[in-house]
C-alpha atoms as a PDB file:
ATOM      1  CA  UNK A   1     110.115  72.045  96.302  1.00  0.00           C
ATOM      2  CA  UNK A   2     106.658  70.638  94.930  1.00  0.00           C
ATOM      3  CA  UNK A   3     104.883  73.691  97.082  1.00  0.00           C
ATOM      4  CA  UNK A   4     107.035  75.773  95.491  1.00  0.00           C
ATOM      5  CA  UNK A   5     106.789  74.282  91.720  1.00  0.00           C
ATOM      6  CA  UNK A   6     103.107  74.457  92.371  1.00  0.00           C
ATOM      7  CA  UNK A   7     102.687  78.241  93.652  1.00  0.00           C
ATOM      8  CA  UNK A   8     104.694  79.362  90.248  1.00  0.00           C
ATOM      9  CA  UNK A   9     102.582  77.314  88.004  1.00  0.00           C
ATOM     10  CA  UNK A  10      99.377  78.476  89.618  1.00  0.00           C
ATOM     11  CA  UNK A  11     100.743  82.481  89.508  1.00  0.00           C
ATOM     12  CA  UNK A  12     101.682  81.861  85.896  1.00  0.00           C
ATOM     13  CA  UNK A  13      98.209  81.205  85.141  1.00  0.00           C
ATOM     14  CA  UNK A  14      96.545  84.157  87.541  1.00  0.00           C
ATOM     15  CA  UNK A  15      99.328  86.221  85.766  1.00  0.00           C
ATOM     16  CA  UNK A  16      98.256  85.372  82.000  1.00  0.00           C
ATOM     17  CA  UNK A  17      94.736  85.365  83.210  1.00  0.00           C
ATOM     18  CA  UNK A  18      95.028  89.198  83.975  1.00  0.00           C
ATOM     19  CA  UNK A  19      97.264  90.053  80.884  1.00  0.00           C
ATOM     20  CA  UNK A  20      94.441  88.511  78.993  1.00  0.00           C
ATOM     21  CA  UNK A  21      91.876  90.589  80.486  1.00  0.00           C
ATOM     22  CA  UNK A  22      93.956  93.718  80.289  1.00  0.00           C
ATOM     23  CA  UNK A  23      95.087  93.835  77.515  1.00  0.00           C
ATOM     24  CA  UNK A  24      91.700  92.941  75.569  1.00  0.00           C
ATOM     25  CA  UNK A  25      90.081  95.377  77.522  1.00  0.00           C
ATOM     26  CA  UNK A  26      93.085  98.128  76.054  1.00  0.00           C
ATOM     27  CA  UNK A  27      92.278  96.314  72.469  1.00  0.00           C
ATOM     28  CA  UNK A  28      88.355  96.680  72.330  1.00  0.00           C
ATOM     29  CA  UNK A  29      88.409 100.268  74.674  1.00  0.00           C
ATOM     30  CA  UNK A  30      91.893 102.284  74.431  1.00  0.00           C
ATOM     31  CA  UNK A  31      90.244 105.858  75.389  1.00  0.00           C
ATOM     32  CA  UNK A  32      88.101 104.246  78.465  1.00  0.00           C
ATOM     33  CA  UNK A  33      91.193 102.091  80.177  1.00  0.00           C
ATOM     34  CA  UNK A  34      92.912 105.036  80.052  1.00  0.00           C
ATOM     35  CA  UNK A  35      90.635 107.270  81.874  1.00  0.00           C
ATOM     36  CA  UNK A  36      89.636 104.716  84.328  1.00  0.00           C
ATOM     37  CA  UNK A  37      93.614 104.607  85.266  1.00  0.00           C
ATOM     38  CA  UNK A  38      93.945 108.328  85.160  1.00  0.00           C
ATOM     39  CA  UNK A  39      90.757 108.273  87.776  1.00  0.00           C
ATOM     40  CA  UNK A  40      92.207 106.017  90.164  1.00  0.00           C
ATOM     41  CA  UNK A  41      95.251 107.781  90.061  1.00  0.00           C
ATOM     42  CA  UNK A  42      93.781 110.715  90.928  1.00  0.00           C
ATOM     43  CA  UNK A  43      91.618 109.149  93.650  1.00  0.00           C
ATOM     44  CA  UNK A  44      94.479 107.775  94.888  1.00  0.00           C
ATOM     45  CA  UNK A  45      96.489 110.752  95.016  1.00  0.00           C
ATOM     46  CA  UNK A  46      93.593 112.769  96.647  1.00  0.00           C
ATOM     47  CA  UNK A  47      93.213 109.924  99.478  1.00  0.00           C
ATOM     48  CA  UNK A  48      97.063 110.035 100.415  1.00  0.00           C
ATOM     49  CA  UNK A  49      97.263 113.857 100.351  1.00  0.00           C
ATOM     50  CA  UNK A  50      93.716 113.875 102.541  1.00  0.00           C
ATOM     51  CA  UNK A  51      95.695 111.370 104.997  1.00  0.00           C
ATOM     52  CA  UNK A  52      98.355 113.595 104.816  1.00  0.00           C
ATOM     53  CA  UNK A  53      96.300 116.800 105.633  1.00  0.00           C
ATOM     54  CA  UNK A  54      94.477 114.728 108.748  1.00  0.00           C
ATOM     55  CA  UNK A  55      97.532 113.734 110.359  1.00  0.00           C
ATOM     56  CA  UNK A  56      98.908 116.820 110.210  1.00  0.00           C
ATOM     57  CA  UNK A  57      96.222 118.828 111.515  1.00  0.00           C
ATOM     58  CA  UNK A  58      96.327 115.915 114.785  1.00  0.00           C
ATOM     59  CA  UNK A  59     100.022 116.339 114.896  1.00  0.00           C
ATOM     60  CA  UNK A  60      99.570 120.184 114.833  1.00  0.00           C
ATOM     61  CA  UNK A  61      99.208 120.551 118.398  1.00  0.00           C
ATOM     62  CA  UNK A  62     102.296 118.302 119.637  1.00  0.00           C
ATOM     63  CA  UNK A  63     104.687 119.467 117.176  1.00  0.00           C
ATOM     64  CA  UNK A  64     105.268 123.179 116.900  1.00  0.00           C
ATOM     65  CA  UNK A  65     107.297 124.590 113.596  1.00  0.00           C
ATOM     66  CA  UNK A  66     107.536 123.676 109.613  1.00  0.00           C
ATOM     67  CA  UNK A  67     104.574 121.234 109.409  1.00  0.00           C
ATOM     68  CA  UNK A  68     106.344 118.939 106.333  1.00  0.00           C
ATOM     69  CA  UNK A  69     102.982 116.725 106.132  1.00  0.00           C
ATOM     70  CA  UNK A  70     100.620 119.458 105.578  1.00  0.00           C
ATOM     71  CA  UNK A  71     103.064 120.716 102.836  1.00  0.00           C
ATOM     72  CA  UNK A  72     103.341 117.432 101.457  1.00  0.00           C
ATOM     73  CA  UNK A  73      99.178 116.770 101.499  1.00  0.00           C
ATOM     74  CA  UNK A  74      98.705 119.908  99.599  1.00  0.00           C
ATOM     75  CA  UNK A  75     101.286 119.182  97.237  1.00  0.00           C
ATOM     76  CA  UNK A  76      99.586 115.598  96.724  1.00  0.00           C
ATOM     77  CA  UNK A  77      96.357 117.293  96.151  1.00  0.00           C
ATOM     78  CA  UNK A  78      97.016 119.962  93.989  1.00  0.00           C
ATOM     79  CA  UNK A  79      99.388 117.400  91.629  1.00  0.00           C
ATOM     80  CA  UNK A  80      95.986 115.144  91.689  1.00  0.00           C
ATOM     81  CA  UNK A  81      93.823 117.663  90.519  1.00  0.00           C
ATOM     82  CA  UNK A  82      96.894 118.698  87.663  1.00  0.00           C
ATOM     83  CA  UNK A  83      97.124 115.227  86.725  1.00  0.00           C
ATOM     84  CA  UNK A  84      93.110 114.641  86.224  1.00  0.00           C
ATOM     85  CA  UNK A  85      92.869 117.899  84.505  1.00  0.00           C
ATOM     86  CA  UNK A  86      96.732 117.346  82.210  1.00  0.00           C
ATOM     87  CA  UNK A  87      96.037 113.367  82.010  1.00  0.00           C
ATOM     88  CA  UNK A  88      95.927 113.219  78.279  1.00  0.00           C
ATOM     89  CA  UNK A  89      98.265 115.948  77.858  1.00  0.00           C
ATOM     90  CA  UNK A  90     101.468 114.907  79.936  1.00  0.00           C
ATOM     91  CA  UNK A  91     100.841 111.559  78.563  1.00  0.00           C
ATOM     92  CA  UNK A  92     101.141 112.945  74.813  1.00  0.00           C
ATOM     93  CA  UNK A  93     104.634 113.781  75.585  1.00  0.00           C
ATOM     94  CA  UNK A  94     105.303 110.489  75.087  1.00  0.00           C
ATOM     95  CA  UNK A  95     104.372 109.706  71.616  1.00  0.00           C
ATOM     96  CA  UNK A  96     106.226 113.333  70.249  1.00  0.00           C
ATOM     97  CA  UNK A  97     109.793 111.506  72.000  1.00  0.00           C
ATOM     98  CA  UNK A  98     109.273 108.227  70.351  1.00  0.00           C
ATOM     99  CA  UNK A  99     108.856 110.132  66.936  1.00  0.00           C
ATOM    100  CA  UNK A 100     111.744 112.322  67.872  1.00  0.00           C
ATOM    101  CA  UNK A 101     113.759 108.796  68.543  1.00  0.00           C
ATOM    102  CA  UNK A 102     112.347 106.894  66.075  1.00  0.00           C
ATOM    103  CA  UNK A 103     113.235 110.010  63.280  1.00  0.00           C
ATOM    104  CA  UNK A 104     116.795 109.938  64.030  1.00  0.00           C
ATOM    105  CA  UNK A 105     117.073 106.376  64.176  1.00  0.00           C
ATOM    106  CA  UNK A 106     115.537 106.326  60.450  1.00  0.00           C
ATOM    107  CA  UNK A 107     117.199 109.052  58.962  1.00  0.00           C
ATOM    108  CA  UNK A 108     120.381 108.201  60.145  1.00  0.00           C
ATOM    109  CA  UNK A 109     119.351 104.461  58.879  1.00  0.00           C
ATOM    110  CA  UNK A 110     118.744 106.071  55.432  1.00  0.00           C
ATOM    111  CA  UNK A 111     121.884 107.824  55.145  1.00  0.00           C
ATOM    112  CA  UNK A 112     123.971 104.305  55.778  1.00  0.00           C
ATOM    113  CA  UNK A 113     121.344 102.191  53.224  1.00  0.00           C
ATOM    114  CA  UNK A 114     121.822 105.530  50.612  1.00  0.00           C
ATOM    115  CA  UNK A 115     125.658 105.521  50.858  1.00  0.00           C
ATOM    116  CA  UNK A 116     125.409 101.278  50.806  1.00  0.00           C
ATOM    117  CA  UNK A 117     123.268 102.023  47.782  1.00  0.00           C
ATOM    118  CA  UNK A 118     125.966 104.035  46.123  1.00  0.00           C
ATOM    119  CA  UNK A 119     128.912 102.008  46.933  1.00  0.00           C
ATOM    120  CA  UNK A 120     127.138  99.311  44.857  1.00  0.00           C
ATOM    121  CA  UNK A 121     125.214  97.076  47.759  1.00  0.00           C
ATOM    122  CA  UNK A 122     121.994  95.909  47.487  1.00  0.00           C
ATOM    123  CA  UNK A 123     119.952  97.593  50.189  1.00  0.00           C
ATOM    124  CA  UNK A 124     116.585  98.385  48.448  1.00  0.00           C
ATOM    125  CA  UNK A 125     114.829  96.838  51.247  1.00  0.00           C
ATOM    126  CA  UNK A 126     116.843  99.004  54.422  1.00  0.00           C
ATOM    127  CA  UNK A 127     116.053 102.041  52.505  1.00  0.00           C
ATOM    128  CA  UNK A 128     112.331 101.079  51.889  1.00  0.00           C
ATOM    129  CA  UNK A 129     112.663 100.215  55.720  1.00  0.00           C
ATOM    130  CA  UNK A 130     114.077 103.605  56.724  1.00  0.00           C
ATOM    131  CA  UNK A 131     111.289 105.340  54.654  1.00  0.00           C
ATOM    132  CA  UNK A 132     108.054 103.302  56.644  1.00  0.00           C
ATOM    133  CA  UNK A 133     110.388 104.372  59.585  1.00  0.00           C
ATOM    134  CA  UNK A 134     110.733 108.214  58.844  1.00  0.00           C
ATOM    135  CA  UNK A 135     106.953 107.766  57.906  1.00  0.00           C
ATOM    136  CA  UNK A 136     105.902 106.776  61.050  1.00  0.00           C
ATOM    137  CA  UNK A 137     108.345 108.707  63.591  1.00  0.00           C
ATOM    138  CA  UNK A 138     106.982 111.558  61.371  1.00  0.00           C
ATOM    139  CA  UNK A 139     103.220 110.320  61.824  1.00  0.00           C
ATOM    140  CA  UNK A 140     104.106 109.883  66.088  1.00  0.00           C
ATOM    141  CA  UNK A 141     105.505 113.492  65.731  1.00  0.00           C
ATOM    142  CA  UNK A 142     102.992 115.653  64.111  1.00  0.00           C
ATOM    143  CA  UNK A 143      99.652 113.385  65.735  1.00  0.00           C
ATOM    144  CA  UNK A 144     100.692 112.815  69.100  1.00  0.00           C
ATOM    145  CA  UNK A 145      97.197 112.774  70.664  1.00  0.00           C
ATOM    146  CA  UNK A 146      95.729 109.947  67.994  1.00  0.00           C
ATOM    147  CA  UNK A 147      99.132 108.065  67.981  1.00  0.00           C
ATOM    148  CA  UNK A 148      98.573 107.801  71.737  1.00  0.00           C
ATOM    149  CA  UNK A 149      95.825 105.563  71.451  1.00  0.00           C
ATOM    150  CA  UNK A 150      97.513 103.470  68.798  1.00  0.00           C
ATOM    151  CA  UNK A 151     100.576 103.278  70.512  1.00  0.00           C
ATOM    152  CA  UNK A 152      97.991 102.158  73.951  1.00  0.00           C
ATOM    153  CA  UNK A 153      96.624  99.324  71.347  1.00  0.00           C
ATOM    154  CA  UNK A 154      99.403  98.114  70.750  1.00  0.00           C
ATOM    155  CA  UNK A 155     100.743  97.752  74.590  1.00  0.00           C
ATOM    156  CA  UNK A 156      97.290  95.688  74.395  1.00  0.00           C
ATOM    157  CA  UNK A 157      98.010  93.616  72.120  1.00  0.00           C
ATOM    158  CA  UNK A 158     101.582  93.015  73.608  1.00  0.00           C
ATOM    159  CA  UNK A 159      99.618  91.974  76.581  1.00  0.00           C
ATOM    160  CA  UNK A 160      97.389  89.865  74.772  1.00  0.00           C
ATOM    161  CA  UNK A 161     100.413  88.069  73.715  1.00  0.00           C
ATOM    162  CA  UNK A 162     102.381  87.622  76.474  1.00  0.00           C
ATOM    163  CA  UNK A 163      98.867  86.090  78.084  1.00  0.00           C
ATOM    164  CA  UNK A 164      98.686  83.529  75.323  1.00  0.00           C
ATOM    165  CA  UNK A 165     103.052  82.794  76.008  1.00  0.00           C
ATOM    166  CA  UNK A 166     101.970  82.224  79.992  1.00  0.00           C
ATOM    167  CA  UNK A 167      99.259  79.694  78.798  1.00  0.00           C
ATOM    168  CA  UNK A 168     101.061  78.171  76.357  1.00  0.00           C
ATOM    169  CA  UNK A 169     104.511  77.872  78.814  1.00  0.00           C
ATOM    170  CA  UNK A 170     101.615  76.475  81.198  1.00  0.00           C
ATOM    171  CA  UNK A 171     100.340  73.733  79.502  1.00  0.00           C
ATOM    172  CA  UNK A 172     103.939  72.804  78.573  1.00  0.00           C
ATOM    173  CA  UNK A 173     105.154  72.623  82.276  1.00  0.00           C
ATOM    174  CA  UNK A 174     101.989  70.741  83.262  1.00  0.00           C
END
């Protein structure tokens, strides 16, 4: 039980160490995080379709018929090359559903707070609420390519957070 107690306390603090790192790294340098991950995925993508590609062309000669791996390598190579190319496109989907979500939750919030507001209930402040809301699902809508890297900040910063939660549960526990 102490081994145990000990290997969670010690992986709490590797694990805050690295959200620390991570996420001031996303803070300070939003645009270069996210190439470096949209690198490795690509190299990683190119070395499984490449392992893909080698086995098949040693299994070629035992198995006769649909060759699924060499299918599959080519696949995995021409989706790396698509993703390193698309990277900041496919990932600026992202930011146009959030608005999309984020509009209809805030206009639907400002119809409730208006008809509130006309039944004779104070809702100044869910109305004022709904308006930063339509303001910024608007904002993620039209500028989904800035918002990106805002929206990349801020998973930083949640990091960042969650890193100072692990020390602070840490030094509790101690």
């Amino acid at each position: 039980m102490n081994q145990t107690w000990f290997s969670l306390r010690r992986s709490s603090r590797i694990k805050a160490v690295v959200h620390l790192v991570l996420g001031t790294a996303i803070l300070l340098w939003p645009q270069s995080i996210f190439d470096f991950f949209s690198y490795i995925l690509f190299f990683y993508m190119v070395a499984m379709g490449g392992v893909q590609l080698y086995r098949s062309s040693r299994e070629q000669k035992i198995i006769e018929g649909v060759d699924f791996q060499r299918t599959g390598g080519i696949f995995l190579l021409v989706a790396a090359f698509f993703i390193l190319i698309f990277a900041r496109g496919i990932v600026s989907i992202l930011p146009i559903l959030f608005g999309l979500i984020i509009l209809l939750f805030a206009c639907t919030q400002a119809v409730q707070s208006w008809n509130a507001r006309i039944r004779g209930f104070a809702s100044t402040g869910q109305l004022i609420y709904s308006i930063l809301m339509i303001i910024a699902g608007l904002s993620l809508l039209f500028n989904p390519f800035n918002s990106l890297m805002l929206l990349f900040r801020f998973f930083g910063f949640l990091l960042v957070t969650m890193s100072i939660t692990e020390f602070n549960h840490f030094r509790q526990n101690r």
